[in-house]
C-alpha atoms as a PDB file:
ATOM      1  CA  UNK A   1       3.193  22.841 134.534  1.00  0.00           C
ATOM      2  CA  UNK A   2       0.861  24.636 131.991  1.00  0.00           C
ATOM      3  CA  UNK A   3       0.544  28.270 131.677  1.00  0.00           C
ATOM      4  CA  UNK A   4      -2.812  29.429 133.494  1.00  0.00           C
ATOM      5  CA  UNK A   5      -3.711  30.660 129.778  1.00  0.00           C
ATOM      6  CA  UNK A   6      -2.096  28.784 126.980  1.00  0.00           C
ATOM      7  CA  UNK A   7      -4.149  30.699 123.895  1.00  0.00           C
ATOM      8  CA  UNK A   8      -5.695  33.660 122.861  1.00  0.00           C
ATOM      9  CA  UNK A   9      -8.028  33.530 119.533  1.00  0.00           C
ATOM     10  CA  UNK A  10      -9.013  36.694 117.713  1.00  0.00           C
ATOM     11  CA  UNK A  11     -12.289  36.502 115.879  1.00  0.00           C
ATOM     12  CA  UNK A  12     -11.982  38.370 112.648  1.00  0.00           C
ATOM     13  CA  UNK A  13     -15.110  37.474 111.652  1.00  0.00           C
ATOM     14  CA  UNK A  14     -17.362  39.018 114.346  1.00  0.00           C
ATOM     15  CA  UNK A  15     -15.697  42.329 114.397  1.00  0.00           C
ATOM     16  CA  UNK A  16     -18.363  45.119 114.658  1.00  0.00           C
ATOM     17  CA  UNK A  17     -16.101  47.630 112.225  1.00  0.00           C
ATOM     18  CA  UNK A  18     -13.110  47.562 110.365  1.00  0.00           C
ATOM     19  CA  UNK A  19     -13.025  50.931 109.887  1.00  0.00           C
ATOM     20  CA  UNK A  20     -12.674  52.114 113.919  1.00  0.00           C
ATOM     21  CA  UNK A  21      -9.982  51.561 116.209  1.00  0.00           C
ATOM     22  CA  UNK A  22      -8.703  48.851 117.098  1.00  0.00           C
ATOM     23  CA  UNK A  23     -10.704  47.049 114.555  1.00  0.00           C
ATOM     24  CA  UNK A  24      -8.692  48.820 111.462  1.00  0.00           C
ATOM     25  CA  UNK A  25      -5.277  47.837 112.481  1.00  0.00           C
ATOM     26  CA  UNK A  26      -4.056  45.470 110.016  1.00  0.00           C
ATOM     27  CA  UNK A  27      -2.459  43.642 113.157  1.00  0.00           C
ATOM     28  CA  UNK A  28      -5.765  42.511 114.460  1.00  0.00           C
ATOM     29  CA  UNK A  29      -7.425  40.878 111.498  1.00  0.00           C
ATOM     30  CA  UNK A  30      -3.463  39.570 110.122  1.00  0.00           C
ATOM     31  CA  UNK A  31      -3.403  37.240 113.648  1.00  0.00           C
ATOM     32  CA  UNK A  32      -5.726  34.735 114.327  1.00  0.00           C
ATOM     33  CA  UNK A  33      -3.804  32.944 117.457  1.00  0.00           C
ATOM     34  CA  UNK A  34      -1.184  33.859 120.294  1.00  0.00           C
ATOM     35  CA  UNK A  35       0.239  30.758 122.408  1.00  0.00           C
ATOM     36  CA  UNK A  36       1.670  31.335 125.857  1.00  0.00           C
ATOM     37  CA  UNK A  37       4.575  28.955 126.467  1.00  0.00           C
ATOM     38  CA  UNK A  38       6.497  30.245 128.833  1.00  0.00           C
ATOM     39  CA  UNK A  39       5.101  31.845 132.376  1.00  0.00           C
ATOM     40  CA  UNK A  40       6.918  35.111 131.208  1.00  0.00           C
ATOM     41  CA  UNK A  41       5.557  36.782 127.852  1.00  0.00           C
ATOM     42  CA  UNK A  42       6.444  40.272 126.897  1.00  0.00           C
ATOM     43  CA  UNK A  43       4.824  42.538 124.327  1.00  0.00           C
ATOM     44  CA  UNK A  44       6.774  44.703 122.530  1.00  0.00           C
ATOM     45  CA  UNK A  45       6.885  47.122 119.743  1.00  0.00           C
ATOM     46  CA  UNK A  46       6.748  50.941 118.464  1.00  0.00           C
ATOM     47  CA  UNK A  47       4.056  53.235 119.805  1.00  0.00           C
ATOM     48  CA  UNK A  48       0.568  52.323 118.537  1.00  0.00           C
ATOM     49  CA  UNK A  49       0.762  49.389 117.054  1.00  0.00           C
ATOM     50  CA  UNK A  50      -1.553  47.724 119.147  1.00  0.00           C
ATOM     51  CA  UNK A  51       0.308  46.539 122.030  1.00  0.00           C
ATOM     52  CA  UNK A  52      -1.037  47.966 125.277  1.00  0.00           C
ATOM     53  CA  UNK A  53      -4.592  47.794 123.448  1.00  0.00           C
ATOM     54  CA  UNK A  54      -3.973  44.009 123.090  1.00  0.00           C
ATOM     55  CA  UNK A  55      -2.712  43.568 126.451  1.00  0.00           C
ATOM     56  CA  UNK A  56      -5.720  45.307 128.334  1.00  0.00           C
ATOM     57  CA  UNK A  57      -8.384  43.430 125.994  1.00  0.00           C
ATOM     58  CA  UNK A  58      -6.746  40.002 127.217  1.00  0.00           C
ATOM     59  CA  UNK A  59      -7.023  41.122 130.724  1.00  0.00           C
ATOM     60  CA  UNK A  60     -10.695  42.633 130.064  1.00  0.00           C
ATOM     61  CA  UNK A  61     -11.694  38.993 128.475  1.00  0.00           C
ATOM     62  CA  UNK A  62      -9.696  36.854 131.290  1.00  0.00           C
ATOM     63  CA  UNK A  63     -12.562  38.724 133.946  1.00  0.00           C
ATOM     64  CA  UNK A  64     -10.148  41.428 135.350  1.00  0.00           C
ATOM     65  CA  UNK A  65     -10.974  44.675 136.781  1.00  0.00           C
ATOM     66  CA  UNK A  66      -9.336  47.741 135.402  1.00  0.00           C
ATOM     67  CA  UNK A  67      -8.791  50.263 138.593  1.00  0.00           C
ATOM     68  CA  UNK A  68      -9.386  53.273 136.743  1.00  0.00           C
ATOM     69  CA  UNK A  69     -11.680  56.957 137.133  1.00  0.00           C
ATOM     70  CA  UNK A  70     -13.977  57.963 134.311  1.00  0.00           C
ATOM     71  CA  UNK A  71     -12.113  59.610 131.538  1.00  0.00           C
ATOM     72  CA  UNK A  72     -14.430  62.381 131.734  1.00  0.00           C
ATOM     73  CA  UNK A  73     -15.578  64.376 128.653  1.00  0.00           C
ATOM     74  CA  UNK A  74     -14.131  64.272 125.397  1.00  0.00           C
ATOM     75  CA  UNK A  75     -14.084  65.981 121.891  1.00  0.00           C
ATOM     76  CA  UNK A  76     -14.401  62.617 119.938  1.00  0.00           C
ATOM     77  CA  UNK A  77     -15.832  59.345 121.170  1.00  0.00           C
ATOM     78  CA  UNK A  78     -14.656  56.118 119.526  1.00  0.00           C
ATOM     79  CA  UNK A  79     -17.323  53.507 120.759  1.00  0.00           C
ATOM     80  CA  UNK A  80     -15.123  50.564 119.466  1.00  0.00           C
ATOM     81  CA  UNK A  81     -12.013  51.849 121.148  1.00  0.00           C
ATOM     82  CA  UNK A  82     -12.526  49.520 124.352  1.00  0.00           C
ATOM     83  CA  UNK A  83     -14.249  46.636 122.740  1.00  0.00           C
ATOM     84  CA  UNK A  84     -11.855  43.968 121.427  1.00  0.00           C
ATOM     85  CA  UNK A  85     -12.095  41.954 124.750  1.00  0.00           C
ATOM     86  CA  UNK A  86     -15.754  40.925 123.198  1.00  0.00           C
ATOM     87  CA  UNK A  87     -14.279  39.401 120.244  1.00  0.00           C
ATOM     88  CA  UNK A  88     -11.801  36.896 122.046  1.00  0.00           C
ATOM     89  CA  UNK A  89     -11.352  33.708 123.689  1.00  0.00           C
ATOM     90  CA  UNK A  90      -9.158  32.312 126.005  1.00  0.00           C
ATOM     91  CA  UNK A  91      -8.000  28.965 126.779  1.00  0.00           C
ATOM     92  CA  UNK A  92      -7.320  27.776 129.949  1.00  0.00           C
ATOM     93  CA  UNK A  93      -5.380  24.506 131.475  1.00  0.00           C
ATOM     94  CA  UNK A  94      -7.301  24.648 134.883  1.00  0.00           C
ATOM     95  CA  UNK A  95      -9.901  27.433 135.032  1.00  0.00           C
ATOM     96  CA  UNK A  96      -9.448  30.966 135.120  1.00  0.00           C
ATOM     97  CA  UNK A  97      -7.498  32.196 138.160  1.00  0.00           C
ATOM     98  CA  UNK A  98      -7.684  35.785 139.302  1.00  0.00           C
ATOM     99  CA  UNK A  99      -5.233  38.101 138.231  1.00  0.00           C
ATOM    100  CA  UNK A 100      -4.655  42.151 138.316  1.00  0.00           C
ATOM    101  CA  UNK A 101      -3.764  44.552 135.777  1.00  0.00           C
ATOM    102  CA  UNK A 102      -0.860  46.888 136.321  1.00  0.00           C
ATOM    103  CA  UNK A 103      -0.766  50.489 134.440  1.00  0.00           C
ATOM    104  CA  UNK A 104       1.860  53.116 135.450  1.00  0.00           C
ATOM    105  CA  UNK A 105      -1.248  55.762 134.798  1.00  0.00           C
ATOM    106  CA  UNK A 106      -3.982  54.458 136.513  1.00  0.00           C
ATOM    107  CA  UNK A 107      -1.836  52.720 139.583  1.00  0.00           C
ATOM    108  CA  UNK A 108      -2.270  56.573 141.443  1.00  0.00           C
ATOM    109  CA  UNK A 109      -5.914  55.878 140.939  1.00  0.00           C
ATOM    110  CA  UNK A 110      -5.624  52.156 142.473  1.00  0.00           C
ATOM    111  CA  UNK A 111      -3.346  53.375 145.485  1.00  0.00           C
ATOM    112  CA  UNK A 112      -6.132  56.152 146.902  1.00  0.00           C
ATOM    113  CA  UNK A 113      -8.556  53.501 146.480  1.00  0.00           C
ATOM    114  CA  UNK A 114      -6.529  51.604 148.405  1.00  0.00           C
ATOM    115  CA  UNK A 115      -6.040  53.709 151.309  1.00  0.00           C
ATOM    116  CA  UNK A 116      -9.559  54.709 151.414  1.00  0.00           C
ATOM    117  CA  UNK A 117     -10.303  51.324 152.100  1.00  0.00           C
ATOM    118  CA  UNK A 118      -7.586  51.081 155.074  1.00  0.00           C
ATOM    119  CA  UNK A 119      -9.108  53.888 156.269  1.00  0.00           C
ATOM    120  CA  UNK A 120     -12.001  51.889 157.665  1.00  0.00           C
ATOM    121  CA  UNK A 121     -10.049  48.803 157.627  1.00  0.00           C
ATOM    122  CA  UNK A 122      -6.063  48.827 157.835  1.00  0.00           C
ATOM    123  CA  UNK A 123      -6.016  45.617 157.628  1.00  0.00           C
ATOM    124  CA  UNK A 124      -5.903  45.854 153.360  1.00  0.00           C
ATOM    125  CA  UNK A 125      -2.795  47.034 153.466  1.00  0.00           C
ATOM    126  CA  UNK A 126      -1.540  43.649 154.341  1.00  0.00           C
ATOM    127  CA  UNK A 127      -1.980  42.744 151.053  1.00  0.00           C
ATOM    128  CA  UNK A 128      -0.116  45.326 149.440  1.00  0.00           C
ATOM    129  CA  UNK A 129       3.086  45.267 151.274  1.00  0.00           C
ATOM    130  CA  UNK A 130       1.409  46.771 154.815  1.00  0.00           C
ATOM    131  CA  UNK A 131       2.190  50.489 154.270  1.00  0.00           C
ATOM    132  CA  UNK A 132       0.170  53.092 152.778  1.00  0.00           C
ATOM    133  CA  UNK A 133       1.060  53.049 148.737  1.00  0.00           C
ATOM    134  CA  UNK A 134      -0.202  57.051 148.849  1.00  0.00           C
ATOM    135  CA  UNK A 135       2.609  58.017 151.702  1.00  0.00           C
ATOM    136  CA  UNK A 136       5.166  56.199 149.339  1.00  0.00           C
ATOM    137  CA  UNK A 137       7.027  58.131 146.189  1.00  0.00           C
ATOM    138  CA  UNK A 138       5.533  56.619 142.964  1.00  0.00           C
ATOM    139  CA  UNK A 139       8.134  54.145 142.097  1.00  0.00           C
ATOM    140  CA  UNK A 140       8.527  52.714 145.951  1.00  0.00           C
ATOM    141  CA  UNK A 141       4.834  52.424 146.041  1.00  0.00           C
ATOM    142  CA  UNK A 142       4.464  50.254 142.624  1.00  0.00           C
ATOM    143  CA  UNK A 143       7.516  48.129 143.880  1.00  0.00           C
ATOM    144  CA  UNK A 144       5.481  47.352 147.027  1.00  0.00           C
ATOM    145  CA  UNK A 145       2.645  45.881 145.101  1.00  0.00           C
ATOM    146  CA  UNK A 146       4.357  43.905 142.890  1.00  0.00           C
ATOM    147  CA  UNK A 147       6.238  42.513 145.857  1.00  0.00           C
ATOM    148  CA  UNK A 148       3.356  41.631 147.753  1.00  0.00           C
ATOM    149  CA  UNK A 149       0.547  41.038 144.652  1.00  0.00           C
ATOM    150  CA  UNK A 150       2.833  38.608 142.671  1.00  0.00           C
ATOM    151  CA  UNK A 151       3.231  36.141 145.046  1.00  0.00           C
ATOM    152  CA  UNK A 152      -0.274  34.573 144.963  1.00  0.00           C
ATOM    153  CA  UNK A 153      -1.583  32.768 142.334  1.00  0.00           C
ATOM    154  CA  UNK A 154      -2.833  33.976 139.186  1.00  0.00           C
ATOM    155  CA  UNK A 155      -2.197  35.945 136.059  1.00  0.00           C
ATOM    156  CA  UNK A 156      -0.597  38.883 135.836  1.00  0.00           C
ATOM    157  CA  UNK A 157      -1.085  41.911 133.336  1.00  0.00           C
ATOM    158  CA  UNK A 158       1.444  44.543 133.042  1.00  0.00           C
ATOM    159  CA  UNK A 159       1.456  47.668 130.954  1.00  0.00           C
ATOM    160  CA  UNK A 160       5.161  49.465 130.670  1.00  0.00           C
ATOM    161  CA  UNK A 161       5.714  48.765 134.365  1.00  0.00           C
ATOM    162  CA  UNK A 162       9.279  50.529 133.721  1.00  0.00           C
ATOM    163  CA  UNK A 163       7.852  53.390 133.408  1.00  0.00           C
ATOM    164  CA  UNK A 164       8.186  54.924 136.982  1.00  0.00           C
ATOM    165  CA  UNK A 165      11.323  52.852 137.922  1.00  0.00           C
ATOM    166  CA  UNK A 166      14.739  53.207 137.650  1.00  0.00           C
ATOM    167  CA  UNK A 167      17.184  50.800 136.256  1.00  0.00           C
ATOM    168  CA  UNK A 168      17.760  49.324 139.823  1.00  0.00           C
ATOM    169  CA  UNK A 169      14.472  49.122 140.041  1.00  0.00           C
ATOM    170  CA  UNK A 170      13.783  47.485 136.945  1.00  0.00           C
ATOM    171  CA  UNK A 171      16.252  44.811 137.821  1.00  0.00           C
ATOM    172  CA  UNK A 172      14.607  44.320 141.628  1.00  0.00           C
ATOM    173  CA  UNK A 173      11.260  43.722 139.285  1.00  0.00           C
ATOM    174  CA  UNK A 174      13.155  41.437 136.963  1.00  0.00           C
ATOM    175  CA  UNK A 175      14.048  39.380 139.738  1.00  0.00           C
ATOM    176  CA  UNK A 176      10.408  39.015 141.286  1.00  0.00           C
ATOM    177  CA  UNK A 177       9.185  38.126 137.782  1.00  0.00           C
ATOM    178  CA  UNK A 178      11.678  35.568 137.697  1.00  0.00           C
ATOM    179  CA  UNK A 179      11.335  34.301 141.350  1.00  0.00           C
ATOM    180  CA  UNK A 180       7.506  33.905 140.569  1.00  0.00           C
ATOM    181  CA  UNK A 181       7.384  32.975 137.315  1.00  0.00           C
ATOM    182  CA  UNK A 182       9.614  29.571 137.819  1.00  0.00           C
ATOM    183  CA  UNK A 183       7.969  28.739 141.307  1.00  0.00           C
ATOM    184  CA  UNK A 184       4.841  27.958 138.449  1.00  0.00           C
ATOM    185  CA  UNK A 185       2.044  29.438 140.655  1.00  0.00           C
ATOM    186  CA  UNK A 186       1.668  33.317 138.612  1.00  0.00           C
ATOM    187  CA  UNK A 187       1.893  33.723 135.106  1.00  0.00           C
ATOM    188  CA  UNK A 188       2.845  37.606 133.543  1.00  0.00           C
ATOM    189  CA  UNK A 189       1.934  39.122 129.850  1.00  0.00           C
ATOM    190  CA  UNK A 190       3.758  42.283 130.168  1.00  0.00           C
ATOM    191  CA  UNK A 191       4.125  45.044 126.952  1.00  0.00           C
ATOM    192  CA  UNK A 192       7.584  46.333 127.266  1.00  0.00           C
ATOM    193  CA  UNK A 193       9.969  49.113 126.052  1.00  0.00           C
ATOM    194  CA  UNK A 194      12.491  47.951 128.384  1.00  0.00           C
ATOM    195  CA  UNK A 195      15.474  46.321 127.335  1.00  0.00           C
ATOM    196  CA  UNK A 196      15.962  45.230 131.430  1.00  0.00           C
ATOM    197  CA  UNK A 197      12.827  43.429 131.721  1.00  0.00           C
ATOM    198  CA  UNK A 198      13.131  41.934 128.020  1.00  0.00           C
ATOM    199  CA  UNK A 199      16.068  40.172 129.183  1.00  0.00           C
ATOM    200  CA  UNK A 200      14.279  37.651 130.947  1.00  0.00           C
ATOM    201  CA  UNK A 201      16.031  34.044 130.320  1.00  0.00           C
ATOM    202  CA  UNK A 202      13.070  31.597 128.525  1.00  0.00           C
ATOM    203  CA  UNK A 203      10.496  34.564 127.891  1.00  0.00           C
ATOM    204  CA  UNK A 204       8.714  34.410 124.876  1.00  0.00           C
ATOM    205  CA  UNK A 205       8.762  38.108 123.044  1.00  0.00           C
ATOM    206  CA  UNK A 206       5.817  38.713 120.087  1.00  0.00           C
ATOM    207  CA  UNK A 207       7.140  42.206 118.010  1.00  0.00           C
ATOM    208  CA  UNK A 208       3.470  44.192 117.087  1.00  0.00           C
ATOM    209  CA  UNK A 209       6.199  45.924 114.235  1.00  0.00           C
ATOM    210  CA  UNK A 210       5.721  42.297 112.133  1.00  0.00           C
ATOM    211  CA  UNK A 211       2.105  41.199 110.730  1.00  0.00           C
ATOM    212  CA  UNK A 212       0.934  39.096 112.237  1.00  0.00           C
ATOM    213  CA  UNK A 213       2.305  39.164 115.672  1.00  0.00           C
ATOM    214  CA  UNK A 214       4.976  36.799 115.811  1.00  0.00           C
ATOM    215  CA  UNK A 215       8.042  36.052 118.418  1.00  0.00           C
ATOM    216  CA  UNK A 216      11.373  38.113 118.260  1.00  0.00           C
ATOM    217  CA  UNK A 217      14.434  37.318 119.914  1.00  0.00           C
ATOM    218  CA  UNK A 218      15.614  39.118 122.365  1.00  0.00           C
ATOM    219  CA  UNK A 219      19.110  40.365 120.410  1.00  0.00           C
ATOM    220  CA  UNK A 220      16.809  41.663 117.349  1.00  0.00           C
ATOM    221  CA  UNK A 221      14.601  43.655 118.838  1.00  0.00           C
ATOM    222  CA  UNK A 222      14.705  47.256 118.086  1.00  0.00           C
ATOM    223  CA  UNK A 223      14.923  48.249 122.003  1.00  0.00           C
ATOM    224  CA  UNK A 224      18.130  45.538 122.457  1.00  0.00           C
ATOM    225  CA  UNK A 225      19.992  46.942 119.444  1.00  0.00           C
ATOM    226  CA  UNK A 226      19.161  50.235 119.732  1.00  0.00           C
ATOM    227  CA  UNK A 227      20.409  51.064 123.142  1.00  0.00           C
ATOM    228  CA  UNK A 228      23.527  48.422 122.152  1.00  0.00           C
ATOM    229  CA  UNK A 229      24.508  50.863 119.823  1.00  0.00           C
ATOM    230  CA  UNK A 230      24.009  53.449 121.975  1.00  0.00           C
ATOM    231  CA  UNK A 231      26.439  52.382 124.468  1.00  0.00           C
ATOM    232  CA  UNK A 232      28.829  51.047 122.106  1.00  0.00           C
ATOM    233  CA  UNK A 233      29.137  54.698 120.115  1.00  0.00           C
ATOM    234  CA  UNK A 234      27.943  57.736 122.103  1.00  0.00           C
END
């Protein structure tokens, strides 16, 4: 079976700036196509290079909703810094399919939305897992959604989603990416400092450290060798 997406296209041409973020990175005008072959794809590399900016502009141009409060008022305003969806396309094998995004900051927004809305209806909760996600610590509350979200079809957006869970938990998630991933009905794009979740048998890893983006094994990236020499020489 074909990947929901199969291709994202960057369109140099029509950028607005190339002097504003994320239009200056390098990164951005360097790669002109990302295939998805496999129903796992992680994201990886040092922090801001582009990643987690990449990731959410997929998810913006795929038509999904970011849960997330205003950010309120700031000192600077970059009015590029949320605007790369506009300048991408996506290919699809059968349509786009709907989909969620996952952030470890903006999930405490999600889960009192969430239980606002079972508070005239308890009913929602069914579909995250049937408890409350606000009466659950953090990390128990995120492992109830993706146990209960990732089993319907769709596509799947994940920023650092290690970032509130321990090891164990990391390998629980591992497991449901895995489980859901080969039963071919959800495909995940997940950016990654975890070595855990990186070691995902047939995932296809792109390194944002190399320009253009372009797939790393799992044994060379930095996160893999780094914490291999770690453990090998405290």
């Amino acid at each position: 079976m074909l990947n929901h997406m199969y291709r994202v296209t960057l369109h140099h041409e029509k950028y607005p700036s190339d002097c504003h973020y994320p239009f200056s990175l390098p990164i951005f005008n360097q790669t002109r196509q990302i295939p998805f072959e496999s129903p796992v794809t992680f994201f990886v590399g040092e922090n801001g290079t582009g990643k987690s900016t990449f990731l959410e502009a997929i998810a913006l141009a795929s038509g999904i909703h970011i849960w997330r409060k205003s950010d309120g008022v700031r000192y600077q305003v970059n009015p590029y810094e949320k605007q790369l969806y506009r300048y991408l396309s996506i290919a699809w094998s059968d349509g786009k399919v709907p989909g969620s995004y996952f952030g470890s900051e903006i999930f405490n927004d999600f889960r009192r939305i969430v239980d606002n809305w079972a508070a005239s209806d308890p009913g929602q909760l069914e579909y995250f897992g049937g408890k409350s996600l606000v009466t659950q610590s953090h990390g128990q509350s995120i492992m109830s959604y993706f146990r209960a979200c990732y089993k319907r079809r769709g596509i799947y957006f994940l920023d650092e989603p290690e970032t509130a869970l321990s090891p164990k938990s990391q390998l629980v998630l591992l497991e449901i990416l895995r489980e859901n991933g080969k039963a071919g009905h959800a495909q995940f794009i997940i950016a990654t400092h975890s070595p855990i979740l990186l070691s995902y048998d047939d995932a296809v890893i792109y390194s944002f450290d190399q320009n253009p983006i372009s797939t790393i094994a799992y044994q060379e990236t930095a996160h893999y060798q780094i914490y291999s020499n770690f453990f090998r020489d405290r």
